[in-house]
PDB file of N, CA and C in Angstrom:
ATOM      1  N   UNK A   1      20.410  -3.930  -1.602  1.00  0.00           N
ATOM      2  CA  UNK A   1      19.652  -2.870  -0.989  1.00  0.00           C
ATOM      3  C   UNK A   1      18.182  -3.002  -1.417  1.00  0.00           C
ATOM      4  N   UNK A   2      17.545  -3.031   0.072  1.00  0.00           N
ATOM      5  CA  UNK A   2      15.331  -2.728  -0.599  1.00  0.00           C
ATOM      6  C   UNK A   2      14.857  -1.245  -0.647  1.00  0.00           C
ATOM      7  N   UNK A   3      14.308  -1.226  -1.566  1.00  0.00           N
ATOM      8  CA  UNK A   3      13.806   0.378  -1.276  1.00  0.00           C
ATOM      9  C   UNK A   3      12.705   0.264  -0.837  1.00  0.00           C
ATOM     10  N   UNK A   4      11.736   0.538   0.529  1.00  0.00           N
ATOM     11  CA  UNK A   4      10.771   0.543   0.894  1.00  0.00           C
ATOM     12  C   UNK A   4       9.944   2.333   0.498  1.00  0.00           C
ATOM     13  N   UNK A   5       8.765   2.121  -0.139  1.00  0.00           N
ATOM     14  CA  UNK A   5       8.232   3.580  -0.373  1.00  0.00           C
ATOM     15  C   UNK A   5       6.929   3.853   0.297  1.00  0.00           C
ATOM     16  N   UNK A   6       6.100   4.792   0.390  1.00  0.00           N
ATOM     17  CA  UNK A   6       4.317   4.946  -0.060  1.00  0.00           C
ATOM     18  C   UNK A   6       4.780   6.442  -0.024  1.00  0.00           C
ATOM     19  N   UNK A   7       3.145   6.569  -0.199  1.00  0.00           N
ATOM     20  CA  UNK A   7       2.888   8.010  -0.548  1.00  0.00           C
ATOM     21  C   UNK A   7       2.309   7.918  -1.929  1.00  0.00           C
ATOM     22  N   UNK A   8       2.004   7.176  -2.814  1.00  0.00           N
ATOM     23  CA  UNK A   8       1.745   6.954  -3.976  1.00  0.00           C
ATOM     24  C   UNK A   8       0.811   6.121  -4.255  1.00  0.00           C
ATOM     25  N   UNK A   9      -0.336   6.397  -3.619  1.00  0.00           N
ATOM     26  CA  UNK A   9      -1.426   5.210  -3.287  1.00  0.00           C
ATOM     27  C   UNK A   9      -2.154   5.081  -4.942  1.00  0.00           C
ATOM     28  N   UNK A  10      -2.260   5.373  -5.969  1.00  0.00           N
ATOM     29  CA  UNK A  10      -2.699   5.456  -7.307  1.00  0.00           C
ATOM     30  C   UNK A  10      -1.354   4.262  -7.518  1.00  0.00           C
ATOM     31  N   UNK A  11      -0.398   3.829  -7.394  1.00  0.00           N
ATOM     32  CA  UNK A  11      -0.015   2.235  -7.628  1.00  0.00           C
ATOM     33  C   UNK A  11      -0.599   1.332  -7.179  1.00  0.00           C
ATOM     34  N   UNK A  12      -0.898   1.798  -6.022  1.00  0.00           N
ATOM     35  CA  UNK A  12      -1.632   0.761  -5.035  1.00  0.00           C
ATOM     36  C   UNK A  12       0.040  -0.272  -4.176  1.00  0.00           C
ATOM     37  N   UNK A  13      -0.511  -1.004  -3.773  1.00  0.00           N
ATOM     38  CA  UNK A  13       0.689  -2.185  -3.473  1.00  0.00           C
ATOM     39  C   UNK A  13       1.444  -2.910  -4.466  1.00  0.00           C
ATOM     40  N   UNK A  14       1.995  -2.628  -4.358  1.00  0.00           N
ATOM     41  CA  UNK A  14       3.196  -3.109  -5.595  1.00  0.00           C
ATOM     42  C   UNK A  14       4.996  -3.979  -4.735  1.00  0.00           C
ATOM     43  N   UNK A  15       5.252  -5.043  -5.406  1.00  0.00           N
ATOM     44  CA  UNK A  15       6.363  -5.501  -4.867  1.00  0.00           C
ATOM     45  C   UNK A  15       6.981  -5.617  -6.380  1.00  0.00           C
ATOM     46  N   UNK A  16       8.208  -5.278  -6.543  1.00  0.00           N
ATOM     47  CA  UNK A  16       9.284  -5.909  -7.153  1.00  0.00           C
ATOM     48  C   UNK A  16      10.641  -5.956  -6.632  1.00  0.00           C
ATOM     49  N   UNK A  17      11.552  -6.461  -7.843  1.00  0.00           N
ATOM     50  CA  UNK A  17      12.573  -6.960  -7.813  1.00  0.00           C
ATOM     51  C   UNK A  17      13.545  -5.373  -6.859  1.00  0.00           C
ATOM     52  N   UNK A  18      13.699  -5.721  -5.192  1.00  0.00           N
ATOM     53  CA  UNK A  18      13.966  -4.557  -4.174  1.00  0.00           C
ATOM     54  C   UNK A  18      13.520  -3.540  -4.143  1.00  0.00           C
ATOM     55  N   UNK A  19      12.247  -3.742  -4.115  1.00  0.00           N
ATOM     56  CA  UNK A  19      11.285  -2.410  -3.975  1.00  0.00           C
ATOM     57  C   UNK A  19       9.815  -3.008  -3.583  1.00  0.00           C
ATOM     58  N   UNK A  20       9.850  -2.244  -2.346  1.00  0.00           N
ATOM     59  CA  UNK A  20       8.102  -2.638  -2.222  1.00  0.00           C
ATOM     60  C   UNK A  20       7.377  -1.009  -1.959  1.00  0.00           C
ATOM     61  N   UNK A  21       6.500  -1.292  -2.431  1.00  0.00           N
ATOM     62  CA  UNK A  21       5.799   0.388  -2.648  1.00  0.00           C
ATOM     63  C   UNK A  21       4.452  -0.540  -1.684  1.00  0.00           C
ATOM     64  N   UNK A  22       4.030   0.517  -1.103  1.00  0.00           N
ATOM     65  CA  UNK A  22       3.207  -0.229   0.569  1.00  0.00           C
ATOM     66  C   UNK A  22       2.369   0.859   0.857  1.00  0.00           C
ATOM     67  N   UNK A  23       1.772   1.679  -0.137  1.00  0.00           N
ATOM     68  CA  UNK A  23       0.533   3.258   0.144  1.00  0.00           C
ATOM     69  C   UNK A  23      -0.643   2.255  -0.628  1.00  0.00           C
ATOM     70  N   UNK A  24      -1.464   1.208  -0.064  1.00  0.00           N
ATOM     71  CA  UNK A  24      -2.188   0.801  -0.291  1.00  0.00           C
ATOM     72  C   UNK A  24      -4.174   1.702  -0.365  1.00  0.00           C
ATOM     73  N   UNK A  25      -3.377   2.703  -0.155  1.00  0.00           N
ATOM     74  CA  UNK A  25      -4.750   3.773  -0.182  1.00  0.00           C
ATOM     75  C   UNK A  25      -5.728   4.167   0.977  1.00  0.00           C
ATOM     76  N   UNK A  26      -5.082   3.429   2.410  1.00  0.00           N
ATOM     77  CA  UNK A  26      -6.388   3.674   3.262  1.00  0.00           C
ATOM     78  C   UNK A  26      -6.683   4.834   3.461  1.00  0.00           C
ATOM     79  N   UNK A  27      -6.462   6.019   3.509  1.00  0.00           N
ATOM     80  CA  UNK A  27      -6.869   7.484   3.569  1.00  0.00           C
ATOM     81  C   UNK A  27      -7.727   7.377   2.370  1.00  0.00           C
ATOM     82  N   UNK A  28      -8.076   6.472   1.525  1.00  0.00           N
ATOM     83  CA  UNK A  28      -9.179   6.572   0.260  1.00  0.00           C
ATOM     84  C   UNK A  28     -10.364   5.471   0.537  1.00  0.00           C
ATOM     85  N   UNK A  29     -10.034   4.922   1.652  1.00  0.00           N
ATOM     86  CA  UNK A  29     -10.880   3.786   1.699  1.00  0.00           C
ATOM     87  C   UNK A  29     -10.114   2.112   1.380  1.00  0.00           C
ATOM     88  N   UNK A  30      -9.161   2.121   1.160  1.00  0.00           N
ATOM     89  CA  UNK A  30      -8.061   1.386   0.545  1.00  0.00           C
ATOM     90  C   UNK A  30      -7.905   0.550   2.052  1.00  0.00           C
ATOM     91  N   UNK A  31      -6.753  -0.052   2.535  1.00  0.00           N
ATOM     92  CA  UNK A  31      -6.501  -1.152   3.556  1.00  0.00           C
ATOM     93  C   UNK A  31      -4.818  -0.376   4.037  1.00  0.00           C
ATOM     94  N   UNK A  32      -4.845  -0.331   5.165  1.00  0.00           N
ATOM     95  CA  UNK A  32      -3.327   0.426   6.281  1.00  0.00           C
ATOM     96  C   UNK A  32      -2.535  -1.105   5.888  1.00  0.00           C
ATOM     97  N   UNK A  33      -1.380  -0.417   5.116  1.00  0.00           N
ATOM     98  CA  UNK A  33      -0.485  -2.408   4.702  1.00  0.00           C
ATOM     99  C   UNK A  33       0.609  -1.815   5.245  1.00  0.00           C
ATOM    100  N   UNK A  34       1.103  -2.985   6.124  1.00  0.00           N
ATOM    101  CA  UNK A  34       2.644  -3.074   7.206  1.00  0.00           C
ATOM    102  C   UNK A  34       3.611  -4.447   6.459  1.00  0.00           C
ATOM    103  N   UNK A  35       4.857  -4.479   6.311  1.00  0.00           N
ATOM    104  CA  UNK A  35       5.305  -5.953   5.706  1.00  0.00           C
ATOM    105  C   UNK A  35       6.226  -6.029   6.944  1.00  0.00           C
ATOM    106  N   UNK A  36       6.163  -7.018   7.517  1.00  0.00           N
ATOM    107  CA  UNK A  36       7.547  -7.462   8.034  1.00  0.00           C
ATOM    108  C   UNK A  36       8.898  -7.513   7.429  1.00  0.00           C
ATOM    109  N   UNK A  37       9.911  -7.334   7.815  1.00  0.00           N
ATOM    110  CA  UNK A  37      11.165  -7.394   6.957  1.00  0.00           C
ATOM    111  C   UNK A  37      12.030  -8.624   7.133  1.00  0.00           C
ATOM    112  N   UNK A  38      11.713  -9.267   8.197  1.00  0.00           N
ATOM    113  CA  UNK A  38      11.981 -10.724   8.235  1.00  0.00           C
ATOM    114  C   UNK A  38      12.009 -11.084   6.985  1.00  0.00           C
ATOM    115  N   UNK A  39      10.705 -11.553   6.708  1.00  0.00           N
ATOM    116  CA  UNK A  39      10.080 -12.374   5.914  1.00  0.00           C
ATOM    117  C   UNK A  39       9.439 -12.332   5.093  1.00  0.00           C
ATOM    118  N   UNK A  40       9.337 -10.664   4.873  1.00  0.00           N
ATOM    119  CA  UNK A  40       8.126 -10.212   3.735  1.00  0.00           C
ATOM    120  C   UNK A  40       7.127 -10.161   3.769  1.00  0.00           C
ATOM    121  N   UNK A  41       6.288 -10.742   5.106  1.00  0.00           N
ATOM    122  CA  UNK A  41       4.721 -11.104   5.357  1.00  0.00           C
ATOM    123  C   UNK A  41       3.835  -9.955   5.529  1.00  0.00           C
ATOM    124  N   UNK A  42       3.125  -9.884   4.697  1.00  0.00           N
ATOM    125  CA  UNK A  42       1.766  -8.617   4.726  1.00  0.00           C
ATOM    126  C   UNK A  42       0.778  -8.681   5.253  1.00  0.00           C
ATOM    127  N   UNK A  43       0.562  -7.388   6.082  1.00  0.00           N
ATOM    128  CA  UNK A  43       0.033  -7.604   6.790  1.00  0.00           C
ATOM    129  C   UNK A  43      -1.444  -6.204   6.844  1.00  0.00           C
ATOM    130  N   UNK A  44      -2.373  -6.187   6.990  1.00  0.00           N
ATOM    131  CA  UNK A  44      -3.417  -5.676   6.197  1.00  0.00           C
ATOM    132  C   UNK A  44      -4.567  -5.599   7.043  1.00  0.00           C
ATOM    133  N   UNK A  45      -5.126  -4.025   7.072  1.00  0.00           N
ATOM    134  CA  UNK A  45      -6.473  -3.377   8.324  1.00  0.00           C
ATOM    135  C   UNK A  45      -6.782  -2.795   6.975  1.00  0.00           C
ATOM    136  N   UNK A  46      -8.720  -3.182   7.334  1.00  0.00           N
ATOM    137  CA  UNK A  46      -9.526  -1.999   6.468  1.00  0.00           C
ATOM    138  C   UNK A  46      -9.127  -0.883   6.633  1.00  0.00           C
ATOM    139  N   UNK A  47      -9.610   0.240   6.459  1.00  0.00           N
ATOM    140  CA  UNK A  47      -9.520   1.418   6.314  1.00  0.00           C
ATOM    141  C   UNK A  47     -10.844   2.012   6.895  1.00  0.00           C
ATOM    142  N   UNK A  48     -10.708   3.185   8.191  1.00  0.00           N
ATOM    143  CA  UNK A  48     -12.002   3.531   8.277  1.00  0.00           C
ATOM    144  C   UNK A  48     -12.779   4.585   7.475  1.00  0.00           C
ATOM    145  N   UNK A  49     -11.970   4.949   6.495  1.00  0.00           N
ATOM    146  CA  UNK A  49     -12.460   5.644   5.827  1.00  0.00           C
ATOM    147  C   UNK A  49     -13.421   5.261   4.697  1.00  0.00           C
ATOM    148  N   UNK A  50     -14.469   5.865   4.454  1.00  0.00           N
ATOM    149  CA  UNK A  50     -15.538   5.466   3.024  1.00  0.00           C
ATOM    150  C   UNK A  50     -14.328   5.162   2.102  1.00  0.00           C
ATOM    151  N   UNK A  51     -14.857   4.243   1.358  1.00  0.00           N
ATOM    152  CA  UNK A  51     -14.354   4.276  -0.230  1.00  0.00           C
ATOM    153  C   UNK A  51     -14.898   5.558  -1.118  1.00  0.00           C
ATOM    154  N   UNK A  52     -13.513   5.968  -1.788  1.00  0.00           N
ATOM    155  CA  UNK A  52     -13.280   6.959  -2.532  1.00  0.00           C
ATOM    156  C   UNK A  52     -12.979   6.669  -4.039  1.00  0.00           C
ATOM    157  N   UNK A  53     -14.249   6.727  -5.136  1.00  0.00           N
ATOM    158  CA  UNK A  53     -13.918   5.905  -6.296  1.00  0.00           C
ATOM    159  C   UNK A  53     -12.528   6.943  -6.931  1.00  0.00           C
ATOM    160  N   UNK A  54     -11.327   5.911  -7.594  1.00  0.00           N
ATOM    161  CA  UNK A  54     -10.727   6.511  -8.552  1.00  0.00           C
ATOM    162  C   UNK A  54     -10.802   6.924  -9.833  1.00  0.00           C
ATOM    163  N   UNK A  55     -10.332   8.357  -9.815  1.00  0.00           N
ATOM    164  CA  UNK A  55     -10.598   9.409 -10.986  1.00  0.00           C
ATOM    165  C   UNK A  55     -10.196   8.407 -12.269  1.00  0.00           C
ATOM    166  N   UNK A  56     -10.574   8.449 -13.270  1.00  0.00           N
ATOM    167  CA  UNK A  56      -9.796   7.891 -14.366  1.00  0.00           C
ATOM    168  C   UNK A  56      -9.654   8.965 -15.381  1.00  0.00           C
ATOM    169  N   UNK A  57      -9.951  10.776 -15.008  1.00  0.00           N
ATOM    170  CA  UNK A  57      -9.098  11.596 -16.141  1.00  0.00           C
ATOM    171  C   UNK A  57      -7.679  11.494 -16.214  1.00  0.00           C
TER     172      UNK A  57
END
C-alpha cells in the first residue's frame, strides 16, 4: 500500500519508503507538484503566487 498526502506544505516534497507527501507549497509561492503513479514521475508548475518567506519561530 502508498500513502499519497499534502496539506502539509512546511515538509515541503518528501518521498519515502510508501509515502509521498506532494504539498510542495504553491499557495506560498512554492511549485503545484502532480506524480504520476505509473512511474513516479514529477511533475512541477511555478506557483503564481509571490514567495512567502518561512517563519522559523
Amino acid at each position: 500500500m502508498k500513502v499519497l498526502c499534502g496539506h502539509w506544505s512546511a515538509l515541503d516534497l518528501m518521498f519515502a519508503p510508501n509515502v509521498m507527501m506532494l504539498d510542495s507549497g504553491c499557495l506560498w509561492g512554492g511549485t503545484l507538484t502532480a506524480v504520476r503513479l505509473d512511474d513516479a514521475r514529477v511533475f512541477q508548475v511555478p506557483s503564481r503566487s509571490p514567495p512567502v518567506p518561512k517563519s522559523f519561530e
